[in-house]
Protein backbone atom coordinates (compact mmCIF):
# COMPACT_ATOMS: atom_id res chain seq x y z
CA UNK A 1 0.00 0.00 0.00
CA UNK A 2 1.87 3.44 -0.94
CA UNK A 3 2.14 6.05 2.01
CA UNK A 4 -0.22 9.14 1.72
CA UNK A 5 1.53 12.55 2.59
CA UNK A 6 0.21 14.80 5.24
CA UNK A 7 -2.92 16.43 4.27
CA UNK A 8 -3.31 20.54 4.28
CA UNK A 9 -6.33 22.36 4.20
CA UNK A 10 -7.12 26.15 3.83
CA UNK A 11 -10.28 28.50 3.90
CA UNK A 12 -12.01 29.60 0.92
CA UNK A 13 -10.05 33.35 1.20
CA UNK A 14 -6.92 31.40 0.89
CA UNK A 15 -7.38 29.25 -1.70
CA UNK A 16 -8.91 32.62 -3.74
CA UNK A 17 -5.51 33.99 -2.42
CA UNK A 18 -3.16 31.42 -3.97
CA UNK A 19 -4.84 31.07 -6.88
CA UNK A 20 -4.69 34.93 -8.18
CA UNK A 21 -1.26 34.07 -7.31
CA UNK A 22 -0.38 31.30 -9.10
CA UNK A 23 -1.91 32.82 -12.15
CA UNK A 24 -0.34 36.22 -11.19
CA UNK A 25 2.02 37.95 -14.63
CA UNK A 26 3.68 40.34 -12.21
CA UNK A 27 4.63 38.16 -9.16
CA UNK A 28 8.07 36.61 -8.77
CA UNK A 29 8.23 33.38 -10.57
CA UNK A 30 9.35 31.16 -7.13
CA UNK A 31 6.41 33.14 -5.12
CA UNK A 32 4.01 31.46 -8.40
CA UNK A 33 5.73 28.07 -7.90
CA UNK A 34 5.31 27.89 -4.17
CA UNK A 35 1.36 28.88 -4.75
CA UNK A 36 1.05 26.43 -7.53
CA UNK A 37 2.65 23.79 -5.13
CA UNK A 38 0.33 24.12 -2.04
CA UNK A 39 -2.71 24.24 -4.86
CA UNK A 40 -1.47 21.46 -6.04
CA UNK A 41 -1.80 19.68 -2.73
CA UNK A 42 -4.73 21.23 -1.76
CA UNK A 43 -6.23 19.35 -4.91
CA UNK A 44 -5.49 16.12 -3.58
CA UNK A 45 -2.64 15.30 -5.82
CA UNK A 46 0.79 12.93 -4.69
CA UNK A 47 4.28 15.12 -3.53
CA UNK A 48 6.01 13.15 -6.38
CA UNK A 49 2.90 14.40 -8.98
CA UNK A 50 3.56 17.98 -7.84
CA UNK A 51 6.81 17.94 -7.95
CA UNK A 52 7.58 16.00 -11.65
CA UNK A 53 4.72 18.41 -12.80
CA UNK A 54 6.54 21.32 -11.80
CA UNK A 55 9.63 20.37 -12.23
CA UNK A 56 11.11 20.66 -8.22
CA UNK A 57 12.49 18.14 -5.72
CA UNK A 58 10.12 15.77 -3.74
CA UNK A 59 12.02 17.69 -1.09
CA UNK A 60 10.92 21.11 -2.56
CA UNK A 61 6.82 20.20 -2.41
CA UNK A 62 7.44 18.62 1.57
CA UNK A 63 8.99 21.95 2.72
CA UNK A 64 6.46 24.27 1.17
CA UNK A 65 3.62 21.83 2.35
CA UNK A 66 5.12 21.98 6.29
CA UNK A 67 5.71 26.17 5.77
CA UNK A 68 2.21 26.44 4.58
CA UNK A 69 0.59 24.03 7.41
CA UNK A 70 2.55 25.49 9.87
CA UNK A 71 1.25 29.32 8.70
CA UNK A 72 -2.00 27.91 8.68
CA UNK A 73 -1.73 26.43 12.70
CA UNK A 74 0.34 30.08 13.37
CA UNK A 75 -2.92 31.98 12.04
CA UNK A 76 -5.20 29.75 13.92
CA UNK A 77 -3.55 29.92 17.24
CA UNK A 78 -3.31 33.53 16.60
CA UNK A 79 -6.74 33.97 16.23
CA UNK A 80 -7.89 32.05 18.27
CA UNK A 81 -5.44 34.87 20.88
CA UNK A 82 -7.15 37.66 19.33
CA UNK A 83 -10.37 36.51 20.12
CA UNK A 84 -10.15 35.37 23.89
CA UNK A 85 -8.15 38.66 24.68
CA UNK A 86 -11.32 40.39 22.70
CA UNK A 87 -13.90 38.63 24.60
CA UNK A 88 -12.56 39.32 27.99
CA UNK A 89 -11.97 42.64 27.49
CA UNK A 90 -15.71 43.16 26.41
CA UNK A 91 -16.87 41.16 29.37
CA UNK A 92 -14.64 43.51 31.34
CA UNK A 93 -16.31 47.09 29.67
């Protein structure tokens, strides 16, 4: 049985987000590869699909998949921050 990757998700405003990006004529051509990379995940595909598809290292797609997961958990946790130092400070006013 082959081994399945780590899964990533995203919300809707990121996935609009990277895909101006990836489609982007002005943006620099590694910050359209790293966007077409997490996509490319996001879709469901194999680390070895990505990467022979876009012509990078296996190694390439597994770092950009942990940076982007681990952005995603920063966000969250900040959030998440924001929020309880919100709500107490309303239940304080």
């Amino acid at each position: 049985m082959p081994r399945t990757g780590k899964k990533i998700t995203c919300t809707q405003e990121q996935r609009i987000e990277l895909e101006k990006l990836s489609h982007s004529q002005k943006a620099e051509s590694r910050l359209l590869r790293r966007a077409r990379i997490v996509l490319g995940l996001l879709d469901g595909k194999q680390r070895q699909d990505v990467a022979k598809e876009l012509g990078v290292e296996n190694n390439t797609v597994t770092k950009w998949r942990d940076r982007f997961d681990a952005q995603a958990l920063q966000h969250c946790r900040r959030t998440l921050r924001l929020e309880k130092t919100f709500c107490k400070w309303l239940a304080n006013s």
